[in-house]
C-alpha atoms as a PDB file:
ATOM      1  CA  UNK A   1    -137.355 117.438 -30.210  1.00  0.00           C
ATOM      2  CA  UNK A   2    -139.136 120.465 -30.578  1.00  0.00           C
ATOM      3  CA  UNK A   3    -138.459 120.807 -34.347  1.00  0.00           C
ATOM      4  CA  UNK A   4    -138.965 117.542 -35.349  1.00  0.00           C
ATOM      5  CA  UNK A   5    -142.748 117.923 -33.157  1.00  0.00           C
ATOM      6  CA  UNK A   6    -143.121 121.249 -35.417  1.00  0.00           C
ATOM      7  CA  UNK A   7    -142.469 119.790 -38.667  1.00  0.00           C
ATOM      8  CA  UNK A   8    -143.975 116.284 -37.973  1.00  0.00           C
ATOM      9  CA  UNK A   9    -142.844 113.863 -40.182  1.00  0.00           C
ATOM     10  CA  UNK A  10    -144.964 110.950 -41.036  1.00  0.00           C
ATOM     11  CA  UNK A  11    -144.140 107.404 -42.156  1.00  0.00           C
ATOM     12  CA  UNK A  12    -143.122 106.824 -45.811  1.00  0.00           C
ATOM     13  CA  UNK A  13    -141.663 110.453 -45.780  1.00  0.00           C
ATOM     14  CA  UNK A  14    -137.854 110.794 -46.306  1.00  0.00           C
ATOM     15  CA  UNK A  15    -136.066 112.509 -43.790  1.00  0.00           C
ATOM     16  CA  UNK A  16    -132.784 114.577 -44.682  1.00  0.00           C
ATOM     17  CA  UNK A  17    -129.854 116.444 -42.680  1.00  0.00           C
ATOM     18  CA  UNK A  18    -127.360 117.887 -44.992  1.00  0.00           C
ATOM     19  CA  UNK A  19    -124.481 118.460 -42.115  1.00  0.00           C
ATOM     20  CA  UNK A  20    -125.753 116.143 -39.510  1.00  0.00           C
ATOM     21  CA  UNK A  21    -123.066 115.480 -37.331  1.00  0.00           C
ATOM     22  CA  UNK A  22    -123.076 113.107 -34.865  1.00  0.00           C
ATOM     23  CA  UNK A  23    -126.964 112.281 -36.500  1.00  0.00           C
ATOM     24  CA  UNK A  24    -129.073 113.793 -33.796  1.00  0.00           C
ATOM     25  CA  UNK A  25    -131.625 115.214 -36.284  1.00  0.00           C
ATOM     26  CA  UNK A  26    -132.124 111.846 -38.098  1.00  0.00           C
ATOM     27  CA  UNK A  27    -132.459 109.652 -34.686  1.00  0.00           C
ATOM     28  CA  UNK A  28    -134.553 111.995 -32.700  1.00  0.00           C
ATOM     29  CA  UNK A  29    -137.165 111.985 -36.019  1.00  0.00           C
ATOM     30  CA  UNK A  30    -136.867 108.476 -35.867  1.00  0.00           C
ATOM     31  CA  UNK A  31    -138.136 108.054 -31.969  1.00  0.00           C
ATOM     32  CA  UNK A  32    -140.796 110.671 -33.187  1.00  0.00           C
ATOM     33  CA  UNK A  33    -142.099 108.260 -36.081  1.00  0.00           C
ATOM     34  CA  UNK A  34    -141.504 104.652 -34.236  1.00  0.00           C
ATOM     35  CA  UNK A  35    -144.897 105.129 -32.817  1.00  0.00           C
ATOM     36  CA  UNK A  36    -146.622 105.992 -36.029  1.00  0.00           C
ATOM     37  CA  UNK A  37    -145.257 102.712 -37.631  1.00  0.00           C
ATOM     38  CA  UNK A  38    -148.637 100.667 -37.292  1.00  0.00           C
ATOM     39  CA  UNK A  39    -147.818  97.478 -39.754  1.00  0.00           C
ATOM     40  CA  UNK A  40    -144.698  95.390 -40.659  1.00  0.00           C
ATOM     41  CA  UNK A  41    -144.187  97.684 -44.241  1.00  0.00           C
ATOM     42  CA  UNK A  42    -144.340 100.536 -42.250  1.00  0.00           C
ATOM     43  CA  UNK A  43    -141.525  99.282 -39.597  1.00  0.00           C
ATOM     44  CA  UNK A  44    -139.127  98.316 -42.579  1.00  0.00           C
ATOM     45  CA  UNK A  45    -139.916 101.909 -44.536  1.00  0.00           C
ATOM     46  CA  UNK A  46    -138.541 103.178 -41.259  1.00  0.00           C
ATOM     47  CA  UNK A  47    -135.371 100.914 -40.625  1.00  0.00           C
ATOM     48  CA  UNK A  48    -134.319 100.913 -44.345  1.00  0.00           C
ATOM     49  CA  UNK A  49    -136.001 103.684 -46.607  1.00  0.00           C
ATOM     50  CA  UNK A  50    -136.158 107.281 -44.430  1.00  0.00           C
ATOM     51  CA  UNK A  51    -133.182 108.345 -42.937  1.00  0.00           C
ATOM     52  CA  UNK A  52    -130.791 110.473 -44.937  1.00  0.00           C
ATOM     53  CA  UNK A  53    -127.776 112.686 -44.429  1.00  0.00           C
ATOM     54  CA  UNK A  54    -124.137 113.862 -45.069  1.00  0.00           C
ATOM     55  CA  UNK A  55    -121.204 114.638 -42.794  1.00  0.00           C
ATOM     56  CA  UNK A  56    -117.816 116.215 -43.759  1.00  0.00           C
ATOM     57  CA  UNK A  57    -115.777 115.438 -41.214  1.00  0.00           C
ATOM     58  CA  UNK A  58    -114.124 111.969 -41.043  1.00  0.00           C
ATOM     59  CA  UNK A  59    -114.254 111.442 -37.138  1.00  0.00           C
ATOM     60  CA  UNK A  60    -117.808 112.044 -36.851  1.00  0.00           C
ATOM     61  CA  UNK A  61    -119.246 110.355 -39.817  1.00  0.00           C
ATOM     62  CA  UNK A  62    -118.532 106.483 -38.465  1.00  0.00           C
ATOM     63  CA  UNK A  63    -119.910 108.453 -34.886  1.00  0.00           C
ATOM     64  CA  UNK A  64    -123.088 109.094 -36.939  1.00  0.00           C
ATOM     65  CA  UNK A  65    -123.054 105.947 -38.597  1.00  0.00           C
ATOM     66  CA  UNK A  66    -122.536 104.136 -35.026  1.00  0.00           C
ATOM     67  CA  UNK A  67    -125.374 106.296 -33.139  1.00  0.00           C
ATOM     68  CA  UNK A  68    -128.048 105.746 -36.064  1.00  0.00           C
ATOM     69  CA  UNK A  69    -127.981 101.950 -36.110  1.00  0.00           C
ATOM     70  CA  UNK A  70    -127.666 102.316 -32.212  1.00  0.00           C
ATOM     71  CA  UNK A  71    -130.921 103.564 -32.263  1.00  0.00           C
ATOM     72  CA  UNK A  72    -132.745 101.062 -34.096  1.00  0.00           C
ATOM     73  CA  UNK A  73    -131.750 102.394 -37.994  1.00  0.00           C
ATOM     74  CA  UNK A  74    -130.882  99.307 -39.518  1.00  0.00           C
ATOM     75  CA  UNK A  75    -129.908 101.628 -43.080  1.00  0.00           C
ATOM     76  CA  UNK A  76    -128.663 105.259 -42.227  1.00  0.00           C
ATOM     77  CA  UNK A  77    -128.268 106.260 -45.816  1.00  0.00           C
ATOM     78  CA  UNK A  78    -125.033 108.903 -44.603  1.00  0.00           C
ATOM     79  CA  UNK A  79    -122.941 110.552 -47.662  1.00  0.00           C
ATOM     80  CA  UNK A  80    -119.090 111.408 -46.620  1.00  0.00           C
ATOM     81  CA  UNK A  81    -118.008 114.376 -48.120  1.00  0.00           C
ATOM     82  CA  UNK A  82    -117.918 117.718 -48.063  1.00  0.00           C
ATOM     83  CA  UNK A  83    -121.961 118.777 -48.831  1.00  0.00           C
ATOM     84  CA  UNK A  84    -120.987 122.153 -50.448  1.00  0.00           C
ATOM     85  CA  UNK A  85    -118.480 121.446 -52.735  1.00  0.00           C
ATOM     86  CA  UNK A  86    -119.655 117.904 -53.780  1.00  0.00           C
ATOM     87  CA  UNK A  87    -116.337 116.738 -52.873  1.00  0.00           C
ATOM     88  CA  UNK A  88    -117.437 112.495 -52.179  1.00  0.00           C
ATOM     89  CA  UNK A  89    -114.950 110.746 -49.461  1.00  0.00           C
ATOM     90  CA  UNK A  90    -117.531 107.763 -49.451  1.00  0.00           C
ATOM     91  CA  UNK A  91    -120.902 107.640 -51.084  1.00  0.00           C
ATOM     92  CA  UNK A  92    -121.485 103.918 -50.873  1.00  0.00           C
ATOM     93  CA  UNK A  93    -124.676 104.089 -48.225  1.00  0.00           C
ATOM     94  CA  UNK A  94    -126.289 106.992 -50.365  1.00  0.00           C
ATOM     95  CA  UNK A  95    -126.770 104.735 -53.424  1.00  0.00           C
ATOM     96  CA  UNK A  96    -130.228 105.401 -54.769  1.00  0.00           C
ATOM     97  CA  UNK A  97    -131.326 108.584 -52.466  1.00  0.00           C
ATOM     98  CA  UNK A  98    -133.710 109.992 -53.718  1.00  0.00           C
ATOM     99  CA  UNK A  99    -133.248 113.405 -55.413  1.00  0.00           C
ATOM    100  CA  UNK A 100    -135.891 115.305 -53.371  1.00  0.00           C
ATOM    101  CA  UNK A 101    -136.608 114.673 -49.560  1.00  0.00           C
ATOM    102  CA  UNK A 102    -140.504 115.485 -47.546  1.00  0.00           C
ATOM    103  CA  UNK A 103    -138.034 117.177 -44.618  1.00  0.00           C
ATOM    104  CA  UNK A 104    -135.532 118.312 -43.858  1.00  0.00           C
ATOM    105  CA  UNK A 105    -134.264 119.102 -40.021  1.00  0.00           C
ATOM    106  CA  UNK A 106    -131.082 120.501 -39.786  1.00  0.00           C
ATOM    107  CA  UNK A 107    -127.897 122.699 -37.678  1.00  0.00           C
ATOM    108  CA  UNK A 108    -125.864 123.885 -40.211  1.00  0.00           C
ATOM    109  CA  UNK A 109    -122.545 125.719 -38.854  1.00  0.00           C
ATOM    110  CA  UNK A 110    -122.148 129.015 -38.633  1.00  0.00           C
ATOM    111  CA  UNK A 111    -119.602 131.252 -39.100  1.00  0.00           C
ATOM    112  CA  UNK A 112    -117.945 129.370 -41.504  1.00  0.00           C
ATOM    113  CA  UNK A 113    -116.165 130.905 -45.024  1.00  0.00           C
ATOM    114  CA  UNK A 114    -116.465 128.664 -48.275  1.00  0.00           C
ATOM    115  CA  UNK A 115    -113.949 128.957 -50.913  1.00  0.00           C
ATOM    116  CA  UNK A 116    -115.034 129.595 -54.929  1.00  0.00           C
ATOM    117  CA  UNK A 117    -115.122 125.759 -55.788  1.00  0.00           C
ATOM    118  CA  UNK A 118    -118.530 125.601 -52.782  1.00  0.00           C
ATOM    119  CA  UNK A 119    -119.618 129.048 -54.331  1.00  0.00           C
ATOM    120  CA  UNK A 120    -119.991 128.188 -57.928  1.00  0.00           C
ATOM    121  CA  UNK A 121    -122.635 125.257 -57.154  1.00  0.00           C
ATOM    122  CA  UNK A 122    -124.919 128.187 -55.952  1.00  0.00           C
ATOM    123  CA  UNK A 123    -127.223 131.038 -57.940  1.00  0.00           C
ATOM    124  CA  UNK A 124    -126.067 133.351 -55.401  1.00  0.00           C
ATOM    125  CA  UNK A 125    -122.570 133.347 -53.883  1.00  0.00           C
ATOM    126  CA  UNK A 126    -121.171 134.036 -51.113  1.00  0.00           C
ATOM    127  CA  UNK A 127    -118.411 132.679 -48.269  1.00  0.00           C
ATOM    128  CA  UNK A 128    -120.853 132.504 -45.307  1.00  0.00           C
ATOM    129  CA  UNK A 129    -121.398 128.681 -45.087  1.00  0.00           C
ATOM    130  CA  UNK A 130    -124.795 129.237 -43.411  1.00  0.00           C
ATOM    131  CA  UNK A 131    -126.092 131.028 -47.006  1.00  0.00           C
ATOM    132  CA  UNK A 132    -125.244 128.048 -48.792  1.00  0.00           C
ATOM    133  CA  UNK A 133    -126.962 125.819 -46.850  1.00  0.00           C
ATOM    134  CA  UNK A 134    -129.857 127.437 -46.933  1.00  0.00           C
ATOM    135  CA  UNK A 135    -129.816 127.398 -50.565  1.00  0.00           C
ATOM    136  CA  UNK A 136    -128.972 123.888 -50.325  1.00  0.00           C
ATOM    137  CA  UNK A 137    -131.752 123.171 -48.038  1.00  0.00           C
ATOM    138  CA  UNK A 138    -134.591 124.930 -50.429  1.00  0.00           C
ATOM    139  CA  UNK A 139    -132.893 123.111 -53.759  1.00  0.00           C
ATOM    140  CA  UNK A 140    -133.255 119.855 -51.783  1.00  0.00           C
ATOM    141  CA  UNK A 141    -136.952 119.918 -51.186  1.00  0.00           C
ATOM    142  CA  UNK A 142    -139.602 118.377 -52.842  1.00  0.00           C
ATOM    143  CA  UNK A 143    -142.626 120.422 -53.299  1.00  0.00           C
ATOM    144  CA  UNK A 144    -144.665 120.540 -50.411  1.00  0.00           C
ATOM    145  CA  UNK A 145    -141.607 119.344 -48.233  1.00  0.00           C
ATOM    146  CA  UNK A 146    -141.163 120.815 -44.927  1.00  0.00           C
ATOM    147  CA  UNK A 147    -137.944 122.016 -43.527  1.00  0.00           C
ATOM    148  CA  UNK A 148    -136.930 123.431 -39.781  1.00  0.00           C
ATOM    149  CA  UNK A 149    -133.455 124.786 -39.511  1.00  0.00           C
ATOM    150  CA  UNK A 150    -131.004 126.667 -37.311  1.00  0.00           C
ATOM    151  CA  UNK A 151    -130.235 129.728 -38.039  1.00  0.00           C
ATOM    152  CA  UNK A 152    -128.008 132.459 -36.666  1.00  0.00           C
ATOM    153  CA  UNK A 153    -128.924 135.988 -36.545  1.00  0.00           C
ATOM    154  CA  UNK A 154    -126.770 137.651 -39.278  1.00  0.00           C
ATOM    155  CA  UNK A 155    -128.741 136.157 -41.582  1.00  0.00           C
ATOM    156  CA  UNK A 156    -131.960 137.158 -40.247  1.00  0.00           C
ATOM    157  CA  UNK A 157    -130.726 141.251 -40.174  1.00  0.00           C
ATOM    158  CA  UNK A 158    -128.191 141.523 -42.914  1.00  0.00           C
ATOM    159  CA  UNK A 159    -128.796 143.325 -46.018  1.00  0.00           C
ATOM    160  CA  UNK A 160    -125.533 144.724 -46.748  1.00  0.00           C
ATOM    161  CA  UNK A 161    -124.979 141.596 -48.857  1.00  0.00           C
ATOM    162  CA  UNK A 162    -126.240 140.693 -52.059  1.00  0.00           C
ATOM    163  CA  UNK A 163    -126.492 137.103 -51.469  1.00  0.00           C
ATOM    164  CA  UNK A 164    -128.112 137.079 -47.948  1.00  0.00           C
ATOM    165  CA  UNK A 165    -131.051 139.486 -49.923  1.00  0.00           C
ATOM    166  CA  UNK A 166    -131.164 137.950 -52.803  1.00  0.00           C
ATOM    167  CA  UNK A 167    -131.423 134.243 -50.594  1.00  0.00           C
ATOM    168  CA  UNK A 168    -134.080 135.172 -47.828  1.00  0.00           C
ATOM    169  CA  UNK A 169    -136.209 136.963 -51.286  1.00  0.00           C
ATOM    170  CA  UNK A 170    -135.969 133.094 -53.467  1.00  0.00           C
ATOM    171  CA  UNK A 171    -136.764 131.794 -49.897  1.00  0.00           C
ATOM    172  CA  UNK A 172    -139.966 133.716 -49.062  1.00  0.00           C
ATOM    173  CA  UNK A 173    -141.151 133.645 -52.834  1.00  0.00           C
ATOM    174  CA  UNK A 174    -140.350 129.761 -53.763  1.00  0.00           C
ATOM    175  CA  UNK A 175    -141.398 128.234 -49.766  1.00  0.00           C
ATOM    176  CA  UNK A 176    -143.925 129.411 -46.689  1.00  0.00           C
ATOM    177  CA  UNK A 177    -141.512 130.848 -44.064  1.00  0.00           C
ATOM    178  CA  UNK A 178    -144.418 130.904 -41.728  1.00  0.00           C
ATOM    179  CA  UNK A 179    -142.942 130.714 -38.360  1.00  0.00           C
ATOM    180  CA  UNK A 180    -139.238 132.288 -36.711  1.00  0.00           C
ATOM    181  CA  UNK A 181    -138.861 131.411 -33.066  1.00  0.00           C
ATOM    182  CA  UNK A 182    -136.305 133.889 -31.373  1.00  0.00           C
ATOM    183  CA  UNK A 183    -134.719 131.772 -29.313  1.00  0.00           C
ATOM    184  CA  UNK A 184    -132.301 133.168 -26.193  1.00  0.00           C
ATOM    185  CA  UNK A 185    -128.444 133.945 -26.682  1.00  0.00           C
ATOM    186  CA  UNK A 186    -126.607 131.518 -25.385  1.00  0.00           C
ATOM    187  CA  UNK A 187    -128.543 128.479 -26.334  1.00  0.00           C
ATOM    188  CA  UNK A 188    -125.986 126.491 -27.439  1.00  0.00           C
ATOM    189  CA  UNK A 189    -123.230 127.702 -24.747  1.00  0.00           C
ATOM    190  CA  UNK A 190    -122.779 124.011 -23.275  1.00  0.00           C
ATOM    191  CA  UNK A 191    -121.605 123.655 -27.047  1.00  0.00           C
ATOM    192  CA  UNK A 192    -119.349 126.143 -26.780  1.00  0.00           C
ATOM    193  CA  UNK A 193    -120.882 128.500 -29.133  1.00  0.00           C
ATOM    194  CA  UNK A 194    -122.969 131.850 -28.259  1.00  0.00           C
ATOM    195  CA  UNK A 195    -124.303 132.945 -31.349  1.00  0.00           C
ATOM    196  CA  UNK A 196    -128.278 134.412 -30.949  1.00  0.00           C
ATOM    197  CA  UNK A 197    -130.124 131.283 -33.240  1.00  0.00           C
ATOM    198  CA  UNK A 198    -133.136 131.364 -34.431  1.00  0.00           C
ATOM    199  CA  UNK A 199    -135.446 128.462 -35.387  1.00  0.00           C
ATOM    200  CA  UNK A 200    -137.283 128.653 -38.974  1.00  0.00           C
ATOM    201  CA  UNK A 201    -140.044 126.530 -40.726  1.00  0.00           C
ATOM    202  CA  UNK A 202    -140.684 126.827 -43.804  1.00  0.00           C
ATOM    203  CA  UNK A 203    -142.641 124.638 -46.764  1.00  0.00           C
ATOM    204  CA  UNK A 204    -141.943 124.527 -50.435  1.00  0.00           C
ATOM    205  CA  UNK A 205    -144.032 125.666 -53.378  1.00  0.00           C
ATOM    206  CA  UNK A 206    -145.983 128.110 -52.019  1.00  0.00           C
ATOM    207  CA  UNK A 207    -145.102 132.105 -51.659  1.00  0.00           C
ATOM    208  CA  UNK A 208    -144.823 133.463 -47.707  1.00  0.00           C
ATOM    209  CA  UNK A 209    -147.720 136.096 -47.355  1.00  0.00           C
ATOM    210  CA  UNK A 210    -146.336 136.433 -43.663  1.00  0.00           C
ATOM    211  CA  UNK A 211    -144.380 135.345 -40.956  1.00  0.00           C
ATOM    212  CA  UNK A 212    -145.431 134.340 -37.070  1.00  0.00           C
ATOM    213  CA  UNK A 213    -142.571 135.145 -34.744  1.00  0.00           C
ATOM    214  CA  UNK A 214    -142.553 133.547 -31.590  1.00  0.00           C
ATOM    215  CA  UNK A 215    -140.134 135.346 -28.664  1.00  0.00           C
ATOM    216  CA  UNK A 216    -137.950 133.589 -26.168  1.00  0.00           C
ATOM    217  CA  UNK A 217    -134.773 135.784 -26.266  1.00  0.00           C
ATOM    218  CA  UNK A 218    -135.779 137.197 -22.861  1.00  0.00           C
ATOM    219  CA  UNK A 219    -135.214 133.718 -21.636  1.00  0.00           C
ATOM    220  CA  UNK A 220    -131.660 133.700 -19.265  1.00  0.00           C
ATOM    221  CA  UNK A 221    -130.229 130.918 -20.242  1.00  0.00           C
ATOM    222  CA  UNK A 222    -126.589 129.353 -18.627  1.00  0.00           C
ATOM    223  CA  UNK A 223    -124.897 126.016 -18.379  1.00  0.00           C
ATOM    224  CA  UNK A 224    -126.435 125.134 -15.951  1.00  0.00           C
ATOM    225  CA  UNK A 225    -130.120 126.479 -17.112  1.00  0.00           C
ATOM    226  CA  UNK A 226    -130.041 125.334 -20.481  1.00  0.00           C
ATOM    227  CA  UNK A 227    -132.916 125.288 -22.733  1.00  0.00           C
ATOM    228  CA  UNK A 228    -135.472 123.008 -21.987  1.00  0.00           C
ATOM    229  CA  UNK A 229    -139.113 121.436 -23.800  1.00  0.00           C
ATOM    230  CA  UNK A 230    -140.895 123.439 -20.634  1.00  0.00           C
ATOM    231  CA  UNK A 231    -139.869 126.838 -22.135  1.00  0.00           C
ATOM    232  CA  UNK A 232    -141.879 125.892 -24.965  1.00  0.00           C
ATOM    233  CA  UNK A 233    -145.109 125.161 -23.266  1.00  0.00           C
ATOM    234  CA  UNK A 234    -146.477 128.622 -24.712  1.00  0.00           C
ATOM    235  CA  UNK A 235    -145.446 127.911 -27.828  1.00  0.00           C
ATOM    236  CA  UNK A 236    -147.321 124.770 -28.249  1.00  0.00           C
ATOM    237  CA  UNK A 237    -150.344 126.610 -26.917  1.00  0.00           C
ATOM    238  CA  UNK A 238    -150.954 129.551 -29.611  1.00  0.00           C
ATOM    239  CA  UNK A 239    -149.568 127.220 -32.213  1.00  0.00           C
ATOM    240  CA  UNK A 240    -152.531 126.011 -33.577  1.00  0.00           C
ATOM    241  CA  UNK A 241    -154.267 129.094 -34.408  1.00  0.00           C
ATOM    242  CA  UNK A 242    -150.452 131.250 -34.535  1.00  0.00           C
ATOM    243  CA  UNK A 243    -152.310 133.473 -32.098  1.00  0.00           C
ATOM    244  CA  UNK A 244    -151.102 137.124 -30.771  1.00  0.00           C
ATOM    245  CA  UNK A 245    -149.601 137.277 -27.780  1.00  0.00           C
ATOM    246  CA  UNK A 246    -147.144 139.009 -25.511  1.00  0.00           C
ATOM    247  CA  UNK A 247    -144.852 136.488 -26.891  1.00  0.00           C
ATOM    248  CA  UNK A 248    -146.047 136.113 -30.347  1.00  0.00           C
ATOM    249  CA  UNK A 249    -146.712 138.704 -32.991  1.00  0.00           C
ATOM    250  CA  UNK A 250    -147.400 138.620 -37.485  1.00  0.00           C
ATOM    251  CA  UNK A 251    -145.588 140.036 -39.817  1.00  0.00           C
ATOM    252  CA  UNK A 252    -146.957 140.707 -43.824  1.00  0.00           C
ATOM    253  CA  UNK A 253    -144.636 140.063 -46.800  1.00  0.00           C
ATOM    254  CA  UNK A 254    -144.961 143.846 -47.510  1.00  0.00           C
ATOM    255  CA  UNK A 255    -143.814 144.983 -44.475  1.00  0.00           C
ATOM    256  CA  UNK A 256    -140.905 142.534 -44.677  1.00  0.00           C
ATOM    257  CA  UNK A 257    -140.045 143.406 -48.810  1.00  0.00           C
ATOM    258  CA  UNK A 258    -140.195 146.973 -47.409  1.00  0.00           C
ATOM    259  CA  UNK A 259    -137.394 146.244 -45.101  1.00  0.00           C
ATOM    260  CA  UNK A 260    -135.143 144.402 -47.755  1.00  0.00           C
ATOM    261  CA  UNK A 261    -135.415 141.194 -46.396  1.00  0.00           C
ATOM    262  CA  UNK A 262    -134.736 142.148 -42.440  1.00  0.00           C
ATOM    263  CA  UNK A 263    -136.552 139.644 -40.891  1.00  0.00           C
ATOM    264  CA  UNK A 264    -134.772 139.544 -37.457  1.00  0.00           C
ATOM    265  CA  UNK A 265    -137.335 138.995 -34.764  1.00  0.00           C
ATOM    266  CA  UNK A 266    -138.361 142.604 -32.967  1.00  0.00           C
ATOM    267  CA  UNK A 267    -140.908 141.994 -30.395  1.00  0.00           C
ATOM    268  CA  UNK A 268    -143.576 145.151 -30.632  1.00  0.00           C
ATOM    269  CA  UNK A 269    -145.425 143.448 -27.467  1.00  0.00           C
ATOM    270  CA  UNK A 270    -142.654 143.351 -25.040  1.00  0.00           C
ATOM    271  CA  UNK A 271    -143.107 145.515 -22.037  1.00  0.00           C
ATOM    272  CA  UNK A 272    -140.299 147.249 -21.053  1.00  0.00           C
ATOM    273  CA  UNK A 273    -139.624 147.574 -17.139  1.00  0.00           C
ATOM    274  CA  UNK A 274    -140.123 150.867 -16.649  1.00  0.00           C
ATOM    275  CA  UNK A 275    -138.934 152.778 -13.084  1.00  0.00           C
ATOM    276  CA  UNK A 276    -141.380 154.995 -11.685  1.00  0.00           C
ATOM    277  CA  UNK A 277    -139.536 155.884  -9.185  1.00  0.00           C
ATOM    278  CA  UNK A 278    -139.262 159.403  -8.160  1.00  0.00           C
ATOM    279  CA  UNK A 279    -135.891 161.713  -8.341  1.00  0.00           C
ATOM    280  CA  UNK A 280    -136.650 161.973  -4.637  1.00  0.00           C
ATOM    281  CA  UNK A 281    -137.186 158.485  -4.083  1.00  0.00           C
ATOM    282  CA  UNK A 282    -133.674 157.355  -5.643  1.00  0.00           C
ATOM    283  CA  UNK A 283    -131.947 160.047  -4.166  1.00  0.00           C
ATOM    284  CA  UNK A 284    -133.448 158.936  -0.307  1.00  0.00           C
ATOM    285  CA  UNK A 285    -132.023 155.016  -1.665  1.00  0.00           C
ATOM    286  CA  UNK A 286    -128.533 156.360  -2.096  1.00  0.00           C
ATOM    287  CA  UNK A 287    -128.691 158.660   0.815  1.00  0.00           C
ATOM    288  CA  UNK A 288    -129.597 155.208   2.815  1.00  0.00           C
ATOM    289  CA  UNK A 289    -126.962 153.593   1.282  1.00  0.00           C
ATOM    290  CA  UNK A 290    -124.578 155.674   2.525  1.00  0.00           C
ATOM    291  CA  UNK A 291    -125.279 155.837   5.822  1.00  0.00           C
ATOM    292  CA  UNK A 292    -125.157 151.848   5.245  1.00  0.00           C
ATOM    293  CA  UNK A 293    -121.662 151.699   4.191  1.00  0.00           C
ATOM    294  CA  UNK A 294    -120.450 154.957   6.654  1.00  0.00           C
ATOM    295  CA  UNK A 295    -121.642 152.956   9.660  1.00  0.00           C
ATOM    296  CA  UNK A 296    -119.418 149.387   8.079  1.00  0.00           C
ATOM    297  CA  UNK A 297    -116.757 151.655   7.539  1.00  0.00           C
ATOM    298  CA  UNK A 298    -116.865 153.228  11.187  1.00  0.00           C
ATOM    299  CA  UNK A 299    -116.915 149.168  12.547  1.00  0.00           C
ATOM    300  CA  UNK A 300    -113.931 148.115  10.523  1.00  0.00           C
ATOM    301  CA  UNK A 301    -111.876 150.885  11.962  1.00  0.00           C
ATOM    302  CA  UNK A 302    -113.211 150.395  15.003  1.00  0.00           C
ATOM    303  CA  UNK A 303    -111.557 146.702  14.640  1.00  0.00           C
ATOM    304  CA  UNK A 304    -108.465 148.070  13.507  1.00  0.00           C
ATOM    305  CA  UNK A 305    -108.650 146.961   9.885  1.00  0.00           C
END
């Protein structure tokens, strides 16, 4: 919900997940847009003409299928196959997609290691499944189209590989990266995955002069605290303007060229808890303590224990 708010997609705009899964992406944009539909062309651009995507895995893709028309999509336009290698299963419903899509909202999986028949459909090569899909993402783009993905924090902080360089460079020349929102490890832990994610936003056609970071990776997240729209109250706040914060700092291009590419979120306006305490002071604390546990110890034996 909160990336599809970010991103805002707007009626007669196509829509695009390239791994979507069960289809979350596609139907959440869809409850964003409903409202926006004003006239009957406008309903039926929405039903039949938005919503795109592609799934590899053959138990999920009828799931997606099932979920999309369940929520009022009377055409999910879903490819079967594997997205990377072009390898088709069942391309039937994405007869006459479009080349180029407005947005694109997507998870793509991380962690994952492509063989050389996904790597030679790419300028720069590499196993890490989360690479390709980036490059995917930015080939898939119209100009002007706006994307907001997942993305793990390797590919953020690496620079030891050519192809994670070389892809975050064609990114911030060829599209806007103009917002990363750090979010909190353990995000997706009712999931059962831990990686640190980040969220970017990017638009094509237009270089990235510099980036607004946003920080919530101070945020203790658990199963049962997930991640909710209140923790992004802030956010919503200094969005308009991308105003400084405690929370929210800018980055220029030069700073991040300088760096080779390591754009992993480093708050410079967090405050670190600092003790003041004195030597004395801790050493009175322990000396307290130990009278504490002395005086259990004297009860228990008191009691025989």
């Amino acid at each position: 919900r909160i990336m599809t708010r970010v991103v805002n997609p707007e009626v007669g705009e196509t829509v695009y997940d390239p791994c979507c899964g069960t289809g979350g992406f596609l139907a959440q944009a869809y409850q964003y847009m409903q409202p926006k539909a004003k006239t009957g062309e406008d309903i039926e651009t929405l039903k039949t003409g938005t919503f795109y995507g592609r799934e590899k895995e053959d138990l999920v893709y009828p799931i997606a299928l099932a979920n999309l028309v369940l929520h009022g999509i009377d055409e999910p336009h879903i490819w079967h196959g594997n997205t990377l290698t072009g390898n088709e299963v069942y391309g039937g419903l994405f007869a006459g997609a479009p080349a180029l899509f407005d947005v694109v909202l997507t998870n793509p999986p991380f962690g994952g290691k492509e063989g050389k028949d996904a790597q030679t459909r790419f300028a720069y090569k590499t196993s890490a499944t989360q690479v390709l899909f980036l490059q995917h993402v930015m080939d898939s783009l119209k100009q002007g189209g706006r994307c907001g993905i997942v993305m793990d924090e390797g590919v953020l902080f690496r620079t030891n590989e050519n192809a994670f360089v070389q892809t975050k460079r064609k990114l911030m020349n060829e599209c806007n990266l103009w917002c990363i929102i750090s979010l909190p490890p353990r995000v997706f832990i009712n999931a059962g995955a831990a990686s640190k994610t980040n969220l970017l936003f990017f638009v094509k056609g237009e270089a990235t002069k510099e980036i607004w970071y946003y920080d919530l990776s101070d945020l203790n997240i658990t199963k049962k605290q997930p991640l909710t729209l209140e923790h992004f109250e802030d956010f919503f706040k200094v969005l308009p303007e991308k105003a400084t914060s405690e929370r929210s700092w800018r980055v220029p291009i030069e700073e991040i060229e300088a760096k080779n590419y390591d754009i992993k979120a480093v708050n410079p306006n967090r405050k670190s808890a600092e003790d003041t305490r004195t030597p004395e002071e801790l050493i009175a604390i322990i000396e307290e303590q130990q009278k504490e546990i002395a005086e259990a110890i004297r009860r228990l034996k008191e009691k025989g224990v």
